[in-house]
Protein backbone atom coordinates (compact mmCIF):
# COMPACT_ATOMS: atom_id res chain seq x y z
CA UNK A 1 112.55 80.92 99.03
CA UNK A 2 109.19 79.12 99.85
CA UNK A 3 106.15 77.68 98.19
CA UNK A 4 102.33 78.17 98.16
CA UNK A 5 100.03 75.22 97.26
CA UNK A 6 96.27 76.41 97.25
CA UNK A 7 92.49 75.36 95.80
CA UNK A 8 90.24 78.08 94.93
CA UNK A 9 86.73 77.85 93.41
CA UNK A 10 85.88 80.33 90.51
CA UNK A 11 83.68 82.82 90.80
CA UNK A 12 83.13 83.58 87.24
CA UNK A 13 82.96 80.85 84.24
CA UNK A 14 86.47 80.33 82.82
CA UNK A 15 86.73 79.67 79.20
CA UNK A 16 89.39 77.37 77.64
CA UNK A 17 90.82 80.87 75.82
CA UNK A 18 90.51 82.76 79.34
CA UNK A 19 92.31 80.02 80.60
CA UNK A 20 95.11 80.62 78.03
CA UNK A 21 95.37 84.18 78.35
CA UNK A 22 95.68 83.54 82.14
CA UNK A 23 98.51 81.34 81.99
CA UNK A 24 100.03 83.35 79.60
CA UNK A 25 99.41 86.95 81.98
CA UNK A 26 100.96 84.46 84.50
CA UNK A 27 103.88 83.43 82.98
CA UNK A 28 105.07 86.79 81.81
CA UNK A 29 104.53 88.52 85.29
CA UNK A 30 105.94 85.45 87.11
CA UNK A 31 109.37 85.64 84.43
CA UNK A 32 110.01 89.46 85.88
CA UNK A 33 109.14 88.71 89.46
CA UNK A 34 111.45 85.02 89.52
CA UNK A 35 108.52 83.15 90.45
CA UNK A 36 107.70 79.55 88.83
CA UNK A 37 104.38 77.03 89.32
CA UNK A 38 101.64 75.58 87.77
CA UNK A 39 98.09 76.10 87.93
CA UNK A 40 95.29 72.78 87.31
CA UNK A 41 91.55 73.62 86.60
CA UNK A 42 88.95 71.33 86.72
CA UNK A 43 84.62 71.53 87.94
CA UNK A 44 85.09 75.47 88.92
CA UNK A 45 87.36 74.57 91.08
CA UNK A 46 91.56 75.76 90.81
CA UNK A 47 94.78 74.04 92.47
CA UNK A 48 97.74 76.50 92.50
CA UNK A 49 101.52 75.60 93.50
CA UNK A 50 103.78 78.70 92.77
CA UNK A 51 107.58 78.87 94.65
CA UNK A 52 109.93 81.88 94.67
CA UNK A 53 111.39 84.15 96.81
CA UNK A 54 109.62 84.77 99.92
CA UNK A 55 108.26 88.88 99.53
CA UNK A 56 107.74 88.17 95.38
CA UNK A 57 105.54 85.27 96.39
CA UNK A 58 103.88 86.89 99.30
CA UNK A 59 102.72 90.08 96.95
CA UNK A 60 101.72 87.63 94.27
CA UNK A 61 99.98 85.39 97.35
CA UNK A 62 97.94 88.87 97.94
CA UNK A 63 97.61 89.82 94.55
CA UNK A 64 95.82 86.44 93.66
CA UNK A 65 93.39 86.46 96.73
CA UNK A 66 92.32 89.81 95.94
CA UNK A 67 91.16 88.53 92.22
CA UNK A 68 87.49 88.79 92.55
CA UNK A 69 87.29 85.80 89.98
CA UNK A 70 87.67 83.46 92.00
CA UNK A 71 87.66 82.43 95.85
CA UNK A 72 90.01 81.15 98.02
CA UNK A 73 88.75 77.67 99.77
CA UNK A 74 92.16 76.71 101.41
CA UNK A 75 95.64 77.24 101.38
CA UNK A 76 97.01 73.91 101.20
CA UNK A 77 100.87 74.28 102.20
CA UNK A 78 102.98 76.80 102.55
CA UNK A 79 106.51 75.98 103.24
CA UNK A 80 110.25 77.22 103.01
CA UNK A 81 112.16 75.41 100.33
CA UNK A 82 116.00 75.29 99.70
CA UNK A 83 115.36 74.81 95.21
CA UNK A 84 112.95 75.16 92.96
CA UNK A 85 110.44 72.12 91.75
CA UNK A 86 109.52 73.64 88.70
CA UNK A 87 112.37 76.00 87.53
CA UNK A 88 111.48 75.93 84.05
CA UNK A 89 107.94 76.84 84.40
CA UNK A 90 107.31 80.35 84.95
CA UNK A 91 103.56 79.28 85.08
CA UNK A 92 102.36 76.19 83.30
CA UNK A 93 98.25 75.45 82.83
CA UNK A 94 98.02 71.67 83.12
CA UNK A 95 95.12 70.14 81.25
CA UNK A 96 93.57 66.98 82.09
CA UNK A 97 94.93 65.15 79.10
CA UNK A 98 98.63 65.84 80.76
CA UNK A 99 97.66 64.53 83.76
CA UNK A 100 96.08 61.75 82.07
CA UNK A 101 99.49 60.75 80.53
CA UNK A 102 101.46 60.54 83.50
CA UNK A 103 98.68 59.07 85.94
CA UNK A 104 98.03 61.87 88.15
CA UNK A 105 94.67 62.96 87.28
CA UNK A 106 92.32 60.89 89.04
CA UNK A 107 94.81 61.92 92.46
CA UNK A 108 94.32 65.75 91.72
CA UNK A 109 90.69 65.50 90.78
CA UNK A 110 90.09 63.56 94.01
CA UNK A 111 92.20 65.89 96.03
CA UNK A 112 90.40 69.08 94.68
CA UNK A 113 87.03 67.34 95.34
CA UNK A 114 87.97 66.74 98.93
CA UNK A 115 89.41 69.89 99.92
CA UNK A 116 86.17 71.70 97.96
CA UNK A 117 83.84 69.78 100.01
CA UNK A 118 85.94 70.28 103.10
CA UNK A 119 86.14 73.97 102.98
CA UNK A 120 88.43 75.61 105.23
CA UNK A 121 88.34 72.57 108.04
CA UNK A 122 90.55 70.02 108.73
CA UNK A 123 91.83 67.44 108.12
CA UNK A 124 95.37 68.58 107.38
CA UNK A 125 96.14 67.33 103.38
CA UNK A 126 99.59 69.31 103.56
CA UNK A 127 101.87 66.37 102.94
CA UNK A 128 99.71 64.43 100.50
CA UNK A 129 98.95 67.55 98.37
CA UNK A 130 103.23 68.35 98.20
CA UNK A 131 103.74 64.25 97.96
CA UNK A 132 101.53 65.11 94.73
CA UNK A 133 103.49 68.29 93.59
CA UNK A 134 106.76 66.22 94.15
CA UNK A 135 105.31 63.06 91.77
CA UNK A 136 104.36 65.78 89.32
CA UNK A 137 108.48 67.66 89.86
CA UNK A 138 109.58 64.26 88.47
CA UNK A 139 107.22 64.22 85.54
CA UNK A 140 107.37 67.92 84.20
CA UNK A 141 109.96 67.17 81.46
CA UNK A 142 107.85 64.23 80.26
CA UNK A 143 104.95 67.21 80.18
CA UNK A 144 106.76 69.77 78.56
CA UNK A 145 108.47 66.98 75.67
CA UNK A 146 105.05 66.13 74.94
CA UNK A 147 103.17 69.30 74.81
CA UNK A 148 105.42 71.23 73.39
CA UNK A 149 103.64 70.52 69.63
CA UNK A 150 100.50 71.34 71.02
CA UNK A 151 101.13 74.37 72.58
CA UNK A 152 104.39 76.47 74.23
CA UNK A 153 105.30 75.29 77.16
CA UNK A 154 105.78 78.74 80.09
């Protein structure tokens, strides 16, 4: 089992309803192929961690760089891992608001910022950018508790 954390700028302009059907595309493909994550939009600009078995993810991996709507600006981390982070979330769309609630925004936002202007060049964010997936791991049932009115939680 391993994990893929990667930014991406779109291509096309996403919608808050494309957005939706996205996540919800995501979330029923991911359920069939055992593959969890969460996926952050913000300026254009996407931050993807997805984890599951190592040839599911690795077709997805493809699948998702093909997608003409958008473009690959760097893969962040990619690393083997012994359990799942987000086990319960076949693919969640975090919104700023959720971020807002548990303090994590203004980290992402920075992050993506960062790695946008950086391109494909170093430096080497790896352990920051899974220090940040790992402060979000601890938070997601606080997320999904407090969403779960607003919308389902995949």
């Amino acid at each position: 089992m391993k994990s893929i954390l990667y930014a991406s700028n779109s291509t096309v302009e996403f919608l808050p309803t494309q957005l939706e059907e996205l996540e919800t595309e995501a979330y029923e493909s991911n359920l069939i192929l055992g593959i969890s994550g969460y996926l952050y939009f913000e300026d254009s600009t996407f931050i993807q961690y997805i984890e599951g078995p190592d040839r599911a993810l690795d077709e997805l991996f493809a699948r998702i760089s093909a997608d003409q709507r958008h473009r690959i600006i760097r893969s962040v981390a990619e690393e083997k891992i012994s359990g799942r982070r987000f086990a319960s979330w076949s693919m969640r769309w975090l919104t700023n608001e959720e971020l807002t609630e548990i303090k994590l925004e203004n980290l992402i936002i920075d992050q993506m910022k960062i790695m946008n202007d950086l391109g494909a060049k170093e430096p080497d964010f790896s352990q920051s950018a899974m220090r940040i997936v790992d402060s979000l791991s601890t938070q997601q049932n606080k997320l999904s508790a407090s969403s779960s009115a607003a919308r389902p939680a995949h």
